[in-house]
PDB file of N, CA and C in Angstrom:
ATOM      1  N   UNK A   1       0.850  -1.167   0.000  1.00  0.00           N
ATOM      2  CA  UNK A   1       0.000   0.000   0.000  1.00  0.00           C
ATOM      3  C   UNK A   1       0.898   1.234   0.000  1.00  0.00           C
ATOM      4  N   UNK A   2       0.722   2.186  -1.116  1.00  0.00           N
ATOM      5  CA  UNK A   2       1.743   3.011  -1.115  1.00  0.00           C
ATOM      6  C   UNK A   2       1.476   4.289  -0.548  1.00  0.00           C
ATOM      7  N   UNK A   3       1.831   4.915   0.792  1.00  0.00           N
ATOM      8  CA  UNK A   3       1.557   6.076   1.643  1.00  0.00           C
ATOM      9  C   UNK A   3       1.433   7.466   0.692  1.00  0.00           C
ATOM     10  N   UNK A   4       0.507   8.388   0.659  1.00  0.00           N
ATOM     11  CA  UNK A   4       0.794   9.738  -0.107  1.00  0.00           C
ATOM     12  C   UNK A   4       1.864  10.354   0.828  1.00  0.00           C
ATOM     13  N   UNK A   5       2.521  11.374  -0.459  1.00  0.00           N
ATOM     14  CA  UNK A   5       4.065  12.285   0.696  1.00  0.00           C
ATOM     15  C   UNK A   5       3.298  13.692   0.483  1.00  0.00           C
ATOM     16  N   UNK A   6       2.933  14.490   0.839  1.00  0.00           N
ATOM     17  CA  UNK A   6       2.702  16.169   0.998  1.00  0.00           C
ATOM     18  C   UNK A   6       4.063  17.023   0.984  1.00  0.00           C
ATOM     19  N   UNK A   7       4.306  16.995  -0.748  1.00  0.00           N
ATOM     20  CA  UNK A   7       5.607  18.102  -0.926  1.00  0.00           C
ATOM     21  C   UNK A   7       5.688  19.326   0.207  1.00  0.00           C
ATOM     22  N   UNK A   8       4.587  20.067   0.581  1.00  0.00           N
ATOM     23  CA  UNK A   8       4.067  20.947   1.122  1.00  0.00           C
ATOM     24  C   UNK A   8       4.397  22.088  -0.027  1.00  0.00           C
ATOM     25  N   UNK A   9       5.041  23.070   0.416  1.00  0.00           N
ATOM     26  CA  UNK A   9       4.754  24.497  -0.230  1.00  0.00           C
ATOM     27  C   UNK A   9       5.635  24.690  -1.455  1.00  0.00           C
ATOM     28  N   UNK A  10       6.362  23.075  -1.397  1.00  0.00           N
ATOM     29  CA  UNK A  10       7.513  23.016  -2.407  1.00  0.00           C
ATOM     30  C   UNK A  10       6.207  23.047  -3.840  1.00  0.00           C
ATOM     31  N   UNK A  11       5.472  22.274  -3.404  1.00  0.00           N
ATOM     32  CA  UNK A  11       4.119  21.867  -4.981  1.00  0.00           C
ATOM     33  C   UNK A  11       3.860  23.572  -5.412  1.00  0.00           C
ATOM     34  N   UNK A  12       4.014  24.373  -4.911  1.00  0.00           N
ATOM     35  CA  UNK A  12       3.295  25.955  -5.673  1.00  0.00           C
ATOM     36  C   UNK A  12       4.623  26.712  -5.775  1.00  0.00           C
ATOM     37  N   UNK A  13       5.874  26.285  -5.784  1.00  0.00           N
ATOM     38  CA  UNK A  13       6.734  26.905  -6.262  1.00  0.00           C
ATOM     39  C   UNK A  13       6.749  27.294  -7.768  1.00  0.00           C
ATOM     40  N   UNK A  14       6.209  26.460  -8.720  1.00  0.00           N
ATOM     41  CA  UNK A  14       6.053  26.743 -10.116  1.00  0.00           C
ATOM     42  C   UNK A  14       5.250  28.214 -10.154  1.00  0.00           C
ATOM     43  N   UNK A  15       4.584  28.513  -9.036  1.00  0.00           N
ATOM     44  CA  UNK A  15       4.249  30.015  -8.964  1.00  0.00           C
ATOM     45  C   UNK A  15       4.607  31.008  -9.003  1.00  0.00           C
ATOM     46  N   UNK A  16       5.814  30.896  -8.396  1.00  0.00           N
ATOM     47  CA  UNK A  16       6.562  32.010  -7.495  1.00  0.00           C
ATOM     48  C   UNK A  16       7.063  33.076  -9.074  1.00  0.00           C
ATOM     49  N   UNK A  17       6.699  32.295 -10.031  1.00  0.00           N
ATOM     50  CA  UNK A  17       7.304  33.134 -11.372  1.00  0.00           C
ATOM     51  C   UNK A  17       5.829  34.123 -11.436  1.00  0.00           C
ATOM     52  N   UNK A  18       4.818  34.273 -10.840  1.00  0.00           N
ATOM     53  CA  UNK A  18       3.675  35.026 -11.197  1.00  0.00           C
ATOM     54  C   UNK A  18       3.972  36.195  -9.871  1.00  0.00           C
ATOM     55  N   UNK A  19       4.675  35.858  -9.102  1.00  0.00           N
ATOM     56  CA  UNK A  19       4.729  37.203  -7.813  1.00  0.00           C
ATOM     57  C   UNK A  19       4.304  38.532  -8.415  1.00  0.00           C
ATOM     58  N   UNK A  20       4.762  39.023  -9.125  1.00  0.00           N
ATOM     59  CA  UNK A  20       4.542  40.426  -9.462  1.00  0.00           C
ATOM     60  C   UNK A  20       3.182  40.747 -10.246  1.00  0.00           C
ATOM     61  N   UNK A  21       2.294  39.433 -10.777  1.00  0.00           N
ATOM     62  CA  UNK A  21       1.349  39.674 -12.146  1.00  0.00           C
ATOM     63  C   UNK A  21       0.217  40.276 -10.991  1.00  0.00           C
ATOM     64  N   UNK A  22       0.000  40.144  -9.680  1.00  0.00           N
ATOM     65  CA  UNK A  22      -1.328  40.440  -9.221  1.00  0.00           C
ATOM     66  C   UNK A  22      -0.863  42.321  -9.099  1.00  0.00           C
ATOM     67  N   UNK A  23       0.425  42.798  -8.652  1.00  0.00           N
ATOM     68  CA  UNK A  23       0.746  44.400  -8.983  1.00  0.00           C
ATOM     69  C   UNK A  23       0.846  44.636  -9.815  1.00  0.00           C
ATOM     70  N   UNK A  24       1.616  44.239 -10.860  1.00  0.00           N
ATOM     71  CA  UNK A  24       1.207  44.524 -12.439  1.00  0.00           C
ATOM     72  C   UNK A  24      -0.349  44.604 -12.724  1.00  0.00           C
ATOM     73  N   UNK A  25      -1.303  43.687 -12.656  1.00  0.00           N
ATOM     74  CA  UNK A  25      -2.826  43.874 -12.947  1.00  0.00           C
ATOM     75  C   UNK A  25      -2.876  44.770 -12.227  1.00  0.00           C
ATOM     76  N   UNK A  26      -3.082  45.160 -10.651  1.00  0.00           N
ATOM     77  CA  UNK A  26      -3.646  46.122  -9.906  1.00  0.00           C
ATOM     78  C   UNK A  26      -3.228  47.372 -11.071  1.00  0.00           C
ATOM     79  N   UNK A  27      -2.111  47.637 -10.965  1.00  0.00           N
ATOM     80  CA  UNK A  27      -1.241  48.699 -11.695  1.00  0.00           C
ATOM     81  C   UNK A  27      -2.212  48.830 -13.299  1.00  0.00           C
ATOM     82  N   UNK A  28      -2.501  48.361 -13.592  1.00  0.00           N
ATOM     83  CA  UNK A  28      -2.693  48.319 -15.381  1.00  0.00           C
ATOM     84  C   UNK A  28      -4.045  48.399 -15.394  1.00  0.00           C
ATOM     85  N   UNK A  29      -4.990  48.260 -14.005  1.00  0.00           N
ATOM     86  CA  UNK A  29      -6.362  48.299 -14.091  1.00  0.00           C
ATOM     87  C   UNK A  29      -6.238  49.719 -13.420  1.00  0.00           C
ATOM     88  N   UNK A  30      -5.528  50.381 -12.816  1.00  0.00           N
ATOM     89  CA  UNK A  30      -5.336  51.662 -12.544  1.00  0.00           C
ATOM     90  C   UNK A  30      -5.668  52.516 -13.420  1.00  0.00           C
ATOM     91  N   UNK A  31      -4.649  52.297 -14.439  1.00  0.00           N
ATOM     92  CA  UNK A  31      -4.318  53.345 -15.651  1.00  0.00           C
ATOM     93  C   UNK A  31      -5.192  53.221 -16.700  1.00  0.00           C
ATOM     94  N   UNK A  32      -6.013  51.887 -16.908  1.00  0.00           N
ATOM     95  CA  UNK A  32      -6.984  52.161 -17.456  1.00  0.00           C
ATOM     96  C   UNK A  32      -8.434  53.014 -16.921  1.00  0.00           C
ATOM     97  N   UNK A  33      -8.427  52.843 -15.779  1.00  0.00           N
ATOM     98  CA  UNK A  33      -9.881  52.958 -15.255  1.00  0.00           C
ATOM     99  C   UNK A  33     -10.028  54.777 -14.753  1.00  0.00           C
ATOM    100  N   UNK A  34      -8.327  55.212 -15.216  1.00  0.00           N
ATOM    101  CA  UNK A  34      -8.048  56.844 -14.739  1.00  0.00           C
ATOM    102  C   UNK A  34      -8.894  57.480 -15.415  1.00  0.00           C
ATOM    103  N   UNK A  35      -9.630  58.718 -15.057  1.00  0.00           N
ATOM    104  CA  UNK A  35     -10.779  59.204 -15.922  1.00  0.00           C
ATOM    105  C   UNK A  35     -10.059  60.885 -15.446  1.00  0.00           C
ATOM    106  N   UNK A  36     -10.161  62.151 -16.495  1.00  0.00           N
ATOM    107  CA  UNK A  36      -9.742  63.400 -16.244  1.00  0.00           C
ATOM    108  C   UNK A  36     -10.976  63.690 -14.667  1.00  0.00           C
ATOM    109  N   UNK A  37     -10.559  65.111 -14.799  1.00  0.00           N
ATOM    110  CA  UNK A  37     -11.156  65.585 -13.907  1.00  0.00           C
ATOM    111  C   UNK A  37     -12.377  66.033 -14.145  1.00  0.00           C
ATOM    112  N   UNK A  38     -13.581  65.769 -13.789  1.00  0.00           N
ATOM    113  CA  UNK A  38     -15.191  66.755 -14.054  1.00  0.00           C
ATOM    114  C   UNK A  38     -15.343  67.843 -13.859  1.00  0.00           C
ATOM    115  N   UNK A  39     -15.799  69.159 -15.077  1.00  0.00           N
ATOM    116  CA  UNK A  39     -15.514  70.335 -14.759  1.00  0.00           C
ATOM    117  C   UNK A  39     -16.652  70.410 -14.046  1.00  0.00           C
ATOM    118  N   UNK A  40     -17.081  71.126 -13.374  1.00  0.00           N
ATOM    119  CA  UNK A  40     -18.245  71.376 -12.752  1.00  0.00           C
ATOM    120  C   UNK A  40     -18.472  72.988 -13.374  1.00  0.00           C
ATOM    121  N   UNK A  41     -19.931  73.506 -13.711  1.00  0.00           N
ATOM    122  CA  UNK A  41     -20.709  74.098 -13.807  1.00  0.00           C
ATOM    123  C   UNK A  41     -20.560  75.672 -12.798  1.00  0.00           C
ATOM    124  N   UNK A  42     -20.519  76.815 -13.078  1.00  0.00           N
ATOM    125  CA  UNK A  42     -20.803  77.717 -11.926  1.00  0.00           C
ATOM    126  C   UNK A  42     -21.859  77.788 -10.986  1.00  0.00           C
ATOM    127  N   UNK A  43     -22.911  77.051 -11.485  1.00  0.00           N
ATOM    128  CA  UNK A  43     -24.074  77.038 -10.610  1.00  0.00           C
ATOM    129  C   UNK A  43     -23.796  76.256  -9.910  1.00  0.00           C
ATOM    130  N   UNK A  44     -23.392  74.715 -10.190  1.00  0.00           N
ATOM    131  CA  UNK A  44     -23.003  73.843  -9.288  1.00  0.00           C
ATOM    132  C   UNK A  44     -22.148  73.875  -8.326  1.00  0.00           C
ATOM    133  N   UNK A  45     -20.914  74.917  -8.908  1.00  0.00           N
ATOM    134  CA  UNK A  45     -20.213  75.043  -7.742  1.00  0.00           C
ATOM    135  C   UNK A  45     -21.045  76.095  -6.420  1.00  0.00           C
ATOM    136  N   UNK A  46     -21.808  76.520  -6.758  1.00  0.00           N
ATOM    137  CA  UNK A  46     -22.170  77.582  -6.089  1.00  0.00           C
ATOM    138  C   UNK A  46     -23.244  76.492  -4.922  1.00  0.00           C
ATOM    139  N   UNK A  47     -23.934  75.860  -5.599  1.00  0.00           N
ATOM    140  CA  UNK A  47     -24.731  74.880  -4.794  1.00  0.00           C
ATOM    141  C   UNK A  47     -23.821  73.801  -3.922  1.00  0.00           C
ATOM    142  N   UNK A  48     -22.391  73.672  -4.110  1.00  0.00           N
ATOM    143  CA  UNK A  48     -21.571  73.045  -3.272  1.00  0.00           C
ATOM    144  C   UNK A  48     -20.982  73.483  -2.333  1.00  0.00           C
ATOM    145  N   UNK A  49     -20.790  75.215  -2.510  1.00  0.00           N
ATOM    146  CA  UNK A  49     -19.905  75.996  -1.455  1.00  0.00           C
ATOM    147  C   UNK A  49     -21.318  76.337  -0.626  1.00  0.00           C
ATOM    148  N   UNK A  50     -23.009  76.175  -0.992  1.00  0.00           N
ATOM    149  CA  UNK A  50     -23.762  76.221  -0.052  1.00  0.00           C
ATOM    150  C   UNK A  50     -23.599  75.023   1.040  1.00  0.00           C
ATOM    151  N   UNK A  51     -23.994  73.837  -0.039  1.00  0.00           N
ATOM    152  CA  UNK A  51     -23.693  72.297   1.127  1.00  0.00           C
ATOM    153  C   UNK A  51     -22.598  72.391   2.033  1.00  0.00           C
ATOM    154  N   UNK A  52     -21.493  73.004   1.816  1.00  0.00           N
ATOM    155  CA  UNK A  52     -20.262  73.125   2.367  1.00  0.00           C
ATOM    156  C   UNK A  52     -20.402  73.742   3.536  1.00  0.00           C
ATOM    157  N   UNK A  53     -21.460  74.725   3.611  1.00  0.00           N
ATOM    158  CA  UNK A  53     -21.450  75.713   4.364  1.00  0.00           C
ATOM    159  C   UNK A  53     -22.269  75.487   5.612  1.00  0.00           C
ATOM    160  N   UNK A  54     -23.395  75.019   4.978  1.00  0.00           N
ATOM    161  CA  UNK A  54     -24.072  74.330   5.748  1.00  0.00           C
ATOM    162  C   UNK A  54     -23.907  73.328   6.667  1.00  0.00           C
ATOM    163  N   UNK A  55     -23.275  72.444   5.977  1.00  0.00           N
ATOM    164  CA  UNK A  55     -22.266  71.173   6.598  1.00  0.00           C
ATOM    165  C   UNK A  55     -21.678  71.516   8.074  1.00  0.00           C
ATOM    166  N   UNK A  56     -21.353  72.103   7.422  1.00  0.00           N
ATOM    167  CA  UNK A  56     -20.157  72.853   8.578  1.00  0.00           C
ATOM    168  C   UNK A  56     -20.805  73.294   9.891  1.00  0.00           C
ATOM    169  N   UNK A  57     -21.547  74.491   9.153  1.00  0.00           N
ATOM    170  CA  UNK A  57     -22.439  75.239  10.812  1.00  0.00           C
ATOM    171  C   UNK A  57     -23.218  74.363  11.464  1.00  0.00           C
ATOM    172  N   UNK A  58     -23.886  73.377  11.115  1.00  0.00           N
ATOM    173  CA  UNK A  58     -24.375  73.045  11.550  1.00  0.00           C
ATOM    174  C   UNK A  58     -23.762  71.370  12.408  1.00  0.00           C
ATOM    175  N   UNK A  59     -22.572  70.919  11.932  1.00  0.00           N
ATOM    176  CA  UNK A  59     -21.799  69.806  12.555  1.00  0.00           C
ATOM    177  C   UNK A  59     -22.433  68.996  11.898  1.00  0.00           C
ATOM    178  N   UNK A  60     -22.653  68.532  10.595  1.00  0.00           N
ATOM    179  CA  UNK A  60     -23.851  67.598   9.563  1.00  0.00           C
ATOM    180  C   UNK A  60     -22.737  66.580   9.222  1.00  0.00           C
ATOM    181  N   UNK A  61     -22.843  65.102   9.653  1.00  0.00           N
ATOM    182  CA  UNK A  61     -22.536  64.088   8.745  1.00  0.00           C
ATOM    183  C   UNK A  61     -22.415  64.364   7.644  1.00  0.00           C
ATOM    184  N   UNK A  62     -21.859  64.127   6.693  1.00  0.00           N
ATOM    185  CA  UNK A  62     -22.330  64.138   5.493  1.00  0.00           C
ATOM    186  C   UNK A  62     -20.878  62.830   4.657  1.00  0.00           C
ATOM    187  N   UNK A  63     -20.886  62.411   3.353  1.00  0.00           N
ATOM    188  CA  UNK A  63     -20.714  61.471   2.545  1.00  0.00           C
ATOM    189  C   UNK A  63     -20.128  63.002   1.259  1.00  0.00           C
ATOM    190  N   UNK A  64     -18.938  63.039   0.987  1.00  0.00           N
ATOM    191  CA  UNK A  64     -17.916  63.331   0.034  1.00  0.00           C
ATOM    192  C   UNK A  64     -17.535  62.753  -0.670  1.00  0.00           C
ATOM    193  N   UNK A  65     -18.102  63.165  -2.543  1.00  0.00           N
ATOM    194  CA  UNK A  65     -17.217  63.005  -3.650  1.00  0.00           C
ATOM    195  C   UNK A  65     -16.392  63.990  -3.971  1.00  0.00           C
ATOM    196  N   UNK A  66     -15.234  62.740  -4.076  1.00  0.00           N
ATOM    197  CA  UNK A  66     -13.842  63.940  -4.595  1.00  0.00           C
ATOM    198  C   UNK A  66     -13.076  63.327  -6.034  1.00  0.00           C
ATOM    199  N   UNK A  67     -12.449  64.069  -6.504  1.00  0.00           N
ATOM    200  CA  UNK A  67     -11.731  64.020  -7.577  1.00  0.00           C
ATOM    201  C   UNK A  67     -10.078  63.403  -6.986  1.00  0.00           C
ATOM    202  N   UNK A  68      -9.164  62.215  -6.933  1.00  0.00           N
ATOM    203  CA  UNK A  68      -8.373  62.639  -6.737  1.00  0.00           C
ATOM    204  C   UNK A  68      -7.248  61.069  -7.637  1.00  0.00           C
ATOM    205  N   UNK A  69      -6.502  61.778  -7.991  1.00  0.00           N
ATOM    206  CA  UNK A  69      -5.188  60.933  -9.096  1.00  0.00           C
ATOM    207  C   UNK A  69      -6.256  59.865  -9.740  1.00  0.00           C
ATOM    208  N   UNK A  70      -7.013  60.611 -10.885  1.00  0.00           N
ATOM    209  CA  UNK A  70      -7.413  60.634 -11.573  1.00  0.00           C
ATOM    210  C   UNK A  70      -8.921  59.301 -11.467  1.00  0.00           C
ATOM    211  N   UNK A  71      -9.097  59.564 -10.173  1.00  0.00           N
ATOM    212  CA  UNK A  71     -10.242  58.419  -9.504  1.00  0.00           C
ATOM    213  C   UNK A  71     -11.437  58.931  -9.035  1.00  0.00           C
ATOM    214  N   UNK A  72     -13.087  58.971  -9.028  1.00  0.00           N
ATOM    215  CA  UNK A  72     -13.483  59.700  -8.076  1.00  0.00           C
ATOM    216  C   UNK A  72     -13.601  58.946  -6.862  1.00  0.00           C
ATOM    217  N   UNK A  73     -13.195  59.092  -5.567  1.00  0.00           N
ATOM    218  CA  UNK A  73     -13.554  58.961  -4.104  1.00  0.00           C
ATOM    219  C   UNK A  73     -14.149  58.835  -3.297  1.00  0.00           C
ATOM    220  N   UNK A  74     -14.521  58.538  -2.227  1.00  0.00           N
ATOM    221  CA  UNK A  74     -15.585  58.951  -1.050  1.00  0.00           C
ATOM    222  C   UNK A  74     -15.265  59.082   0.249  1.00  0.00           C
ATOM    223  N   UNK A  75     -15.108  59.831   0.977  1.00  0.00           N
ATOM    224  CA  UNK A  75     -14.980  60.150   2.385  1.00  0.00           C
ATOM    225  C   UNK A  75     -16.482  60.899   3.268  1.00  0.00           C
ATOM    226  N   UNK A  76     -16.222  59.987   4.435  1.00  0.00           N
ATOM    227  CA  UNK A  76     -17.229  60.406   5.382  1.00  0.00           C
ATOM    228  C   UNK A  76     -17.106  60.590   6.487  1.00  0.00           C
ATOM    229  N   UNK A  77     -17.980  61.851   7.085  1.00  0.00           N
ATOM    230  CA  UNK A  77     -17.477  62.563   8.452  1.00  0.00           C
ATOM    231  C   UNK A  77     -17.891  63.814   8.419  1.00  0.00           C
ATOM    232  N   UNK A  78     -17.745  64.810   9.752  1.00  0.00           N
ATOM    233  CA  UNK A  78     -17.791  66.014   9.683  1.00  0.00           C
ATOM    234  C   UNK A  78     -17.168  66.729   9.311  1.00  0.00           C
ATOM    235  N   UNK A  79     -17.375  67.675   8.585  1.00  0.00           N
ATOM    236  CA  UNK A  79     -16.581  69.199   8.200  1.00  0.00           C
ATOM    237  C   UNK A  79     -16.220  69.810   9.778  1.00  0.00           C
ATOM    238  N   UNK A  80     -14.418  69.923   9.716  1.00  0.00           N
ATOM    239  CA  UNK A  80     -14.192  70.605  11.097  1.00  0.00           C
ATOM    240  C   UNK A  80     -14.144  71.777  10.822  1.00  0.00           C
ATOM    241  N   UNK A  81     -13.329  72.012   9.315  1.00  0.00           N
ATOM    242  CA  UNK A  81     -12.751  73.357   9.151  1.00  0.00           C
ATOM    243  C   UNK A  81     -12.906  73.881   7.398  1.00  0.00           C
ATOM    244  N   UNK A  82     -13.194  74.958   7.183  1.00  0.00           N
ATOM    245  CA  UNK A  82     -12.982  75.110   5.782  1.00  0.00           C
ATOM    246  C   UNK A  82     -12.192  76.208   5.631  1.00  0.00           C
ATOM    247  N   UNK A  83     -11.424  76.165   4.892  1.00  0.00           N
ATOM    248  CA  UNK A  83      -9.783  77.079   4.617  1.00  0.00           C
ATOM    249  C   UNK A  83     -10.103  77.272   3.779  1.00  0.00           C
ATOM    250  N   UNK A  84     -10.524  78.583   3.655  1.00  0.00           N
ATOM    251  CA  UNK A  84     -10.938  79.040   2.214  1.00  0.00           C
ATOM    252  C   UNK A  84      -9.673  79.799   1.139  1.00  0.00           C
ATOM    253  N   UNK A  85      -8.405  80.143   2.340  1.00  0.00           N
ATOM    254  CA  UNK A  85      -7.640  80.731   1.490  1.00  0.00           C
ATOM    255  C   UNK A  85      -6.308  79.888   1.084  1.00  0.00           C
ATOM    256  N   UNK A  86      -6.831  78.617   1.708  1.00  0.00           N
ATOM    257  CA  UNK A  86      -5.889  77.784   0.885  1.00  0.00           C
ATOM    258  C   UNK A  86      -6.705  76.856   0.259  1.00  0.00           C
ATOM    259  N   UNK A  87      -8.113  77.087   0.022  1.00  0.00           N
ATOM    260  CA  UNK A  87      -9.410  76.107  -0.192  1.00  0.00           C
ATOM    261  C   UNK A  87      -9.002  74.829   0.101  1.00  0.00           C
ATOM    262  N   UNK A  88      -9.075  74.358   1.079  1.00  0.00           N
ATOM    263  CA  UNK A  88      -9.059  72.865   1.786  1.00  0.00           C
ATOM    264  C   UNK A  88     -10.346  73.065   2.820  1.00  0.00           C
ATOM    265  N   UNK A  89     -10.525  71.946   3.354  1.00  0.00           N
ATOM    266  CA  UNK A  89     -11.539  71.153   4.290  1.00  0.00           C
ATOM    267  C   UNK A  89     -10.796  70.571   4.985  1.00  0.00           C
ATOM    268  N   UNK A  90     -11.323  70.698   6.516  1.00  0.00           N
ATOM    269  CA  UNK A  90     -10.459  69.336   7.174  1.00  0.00           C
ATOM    270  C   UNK A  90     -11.701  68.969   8.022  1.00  0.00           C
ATOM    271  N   UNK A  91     -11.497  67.344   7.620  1.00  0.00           N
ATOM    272  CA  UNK A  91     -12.939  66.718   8.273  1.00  0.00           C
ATOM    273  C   UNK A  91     -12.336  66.214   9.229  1.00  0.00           C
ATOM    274  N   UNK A  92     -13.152  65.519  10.448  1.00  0.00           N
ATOM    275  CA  UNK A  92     -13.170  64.671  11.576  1.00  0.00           C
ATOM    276  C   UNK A  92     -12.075  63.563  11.466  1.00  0.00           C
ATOM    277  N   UNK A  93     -12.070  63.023  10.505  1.00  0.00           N
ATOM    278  CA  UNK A  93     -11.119  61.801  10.191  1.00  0.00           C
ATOM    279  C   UNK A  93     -10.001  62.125  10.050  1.00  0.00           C
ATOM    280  N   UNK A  94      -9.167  63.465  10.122  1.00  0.00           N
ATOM    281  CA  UNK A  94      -8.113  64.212   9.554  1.00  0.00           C
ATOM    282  C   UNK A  94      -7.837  64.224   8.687  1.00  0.00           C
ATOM    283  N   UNK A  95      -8.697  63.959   7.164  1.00  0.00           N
ATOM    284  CA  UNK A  95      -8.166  64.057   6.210  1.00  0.00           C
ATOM    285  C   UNK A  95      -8.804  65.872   5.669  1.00  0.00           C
ATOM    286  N   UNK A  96      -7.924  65.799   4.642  1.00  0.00           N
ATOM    287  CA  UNK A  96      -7.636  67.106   4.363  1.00  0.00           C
ATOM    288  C   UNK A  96      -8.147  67.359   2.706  1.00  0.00           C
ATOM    289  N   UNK A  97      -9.317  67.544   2.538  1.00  0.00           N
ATOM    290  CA  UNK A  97      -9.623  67.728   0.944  1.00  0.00           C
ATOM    291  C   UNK A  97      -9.182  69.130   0.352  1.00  0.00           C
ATOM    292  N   UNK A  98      -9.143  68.906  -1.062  1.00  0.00           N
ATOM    293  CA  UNK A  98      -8.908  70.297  -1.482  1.00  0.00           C
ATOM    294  C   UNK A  98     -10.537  70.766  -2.146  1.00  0.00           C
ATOM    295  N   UNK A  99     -10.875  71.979  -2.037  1.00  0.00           N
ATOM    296  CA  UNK A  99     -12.106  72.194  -2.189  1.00  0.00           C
ATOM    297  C   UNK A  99     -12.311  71.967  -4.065  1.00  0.00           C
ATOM    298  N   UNK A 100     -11.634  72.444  -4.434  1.00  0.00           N
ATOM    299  CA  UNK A 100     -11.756  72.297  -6.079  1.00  0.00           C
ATOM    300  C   UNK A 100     -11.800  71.291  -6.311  1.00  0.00           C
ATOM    301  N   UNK A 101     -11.653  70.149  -5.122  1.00  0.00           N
ATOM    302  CA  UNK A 101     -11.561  68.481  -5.725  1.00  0.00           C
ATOM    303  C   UNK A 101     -12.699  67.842  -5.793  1.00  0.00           C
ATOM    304  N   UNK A 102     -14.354  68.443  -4.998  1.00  0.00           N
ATOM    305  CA  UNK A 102     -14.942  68.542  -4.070  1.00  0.00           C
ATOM    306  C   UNK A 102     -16.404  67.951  -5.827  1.00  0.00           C
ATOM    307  N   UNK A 103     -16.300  66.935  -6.002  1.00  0.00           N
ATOM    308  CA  UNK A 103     -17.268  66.582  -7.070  1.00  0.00           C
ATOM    309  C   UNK A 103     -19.058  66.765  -6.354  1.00  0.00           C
ATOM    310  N   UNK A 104     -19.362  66.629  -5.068  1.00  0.00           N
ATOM    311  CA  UNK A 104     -20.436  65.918  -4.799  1.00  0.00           C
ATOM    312  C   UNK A 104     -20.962  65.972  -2.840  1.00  0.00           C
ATOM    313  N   UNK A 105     -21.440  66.220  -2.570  1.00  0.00           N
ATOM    314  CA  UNK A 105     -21.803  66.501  -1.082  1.00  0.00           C
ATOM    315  C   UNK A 105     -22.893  65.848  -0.620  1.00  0.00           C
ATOM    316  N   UNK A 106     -23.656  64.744  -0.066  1.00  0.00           N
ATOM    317  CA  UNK A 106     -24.663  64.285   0.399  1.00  0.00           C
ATOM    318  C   UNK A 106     -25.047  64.366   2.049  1.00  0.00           C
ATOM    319  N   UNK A 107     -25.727  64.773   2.299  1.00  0.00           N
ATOM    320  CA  UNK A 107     -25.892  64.668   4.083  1.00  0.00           C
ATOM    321  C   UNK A 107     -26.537  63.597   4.416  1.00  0.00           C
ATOM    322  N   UNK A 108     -26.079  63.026   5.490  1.00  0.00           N
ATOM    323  CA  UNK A 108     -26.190  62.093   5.720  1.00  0.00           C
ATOM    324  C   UNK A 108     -27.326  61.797   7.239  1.00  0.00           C
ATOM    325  N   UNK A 109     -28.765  61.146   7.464  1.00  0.00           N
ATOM    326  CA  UNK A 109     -29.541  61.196   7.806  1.00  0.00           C
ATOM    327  C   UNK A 109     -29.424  60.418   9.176  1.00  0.00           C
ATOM    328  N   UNK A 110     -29.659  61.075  10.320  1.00  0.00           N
ATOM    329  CA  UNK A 110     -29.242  60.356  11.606  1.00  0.00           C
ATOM    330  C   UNK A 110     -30.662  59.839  11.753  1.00  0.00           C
ATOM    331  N   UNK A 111     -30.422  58.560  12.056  1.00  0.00           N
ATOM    332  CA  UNK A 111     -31.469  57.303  12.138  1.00  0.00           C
ATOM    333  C   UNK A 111     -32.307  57.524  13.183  1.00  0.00           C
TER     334      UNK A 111
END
């Protein structure tokens, strides 16, 4: 009766030649999927620096689309701060948007 042997991790060495293909794909589905930036409208912007504003005074949850290396985004949280003269945002989470990046504003509804 002949016992099975379990190479172990030696059997998926014929792999080890693919290491790089799953960063290469990540990488190559990047650069395809990069889209420019959305101009936005003057009215629209004007209806965003309202949401913005609002956001803010009032301490509003809210859900952020942004524009950024050539992806659109989402971040969520409060507006702490809006820097208008360096146009940035800094929300709760510490991240730091730039306002021109600022595609989209939703408030977000406390249950």
């Amino acid at each position: 009766m002949s016992k099975y042997v379990d190479r172990g991790i030696i059997k998926w060495s014929p792999f080890d030649g693919l290491a790089g293909f799953n960063d290469m794909f990540t990488e190559l589905r990047n650069r395809l999927t990069r889209m420019d930036k959305p101009i936005l409208l003057d009215d629209r912007l004007e209806e965003l620096d309202l949401a913005l504003q609002n956001a803010s005074e009032n301490n509003q949850q809210v859900l952020i689309e942004y524009y950024y290396d050539g992806h659109v985004r989402y971040t969520e949280g409060t507006i702490l701060k809006i820097d208008r003269i360096h146009h940035r945002i800094l929300m709760d989470t510490k991240q730091t948007l730039g306002i021109e990046d600022i595609l989209n504003i939703h408030e977000i509804q406390a249950e």
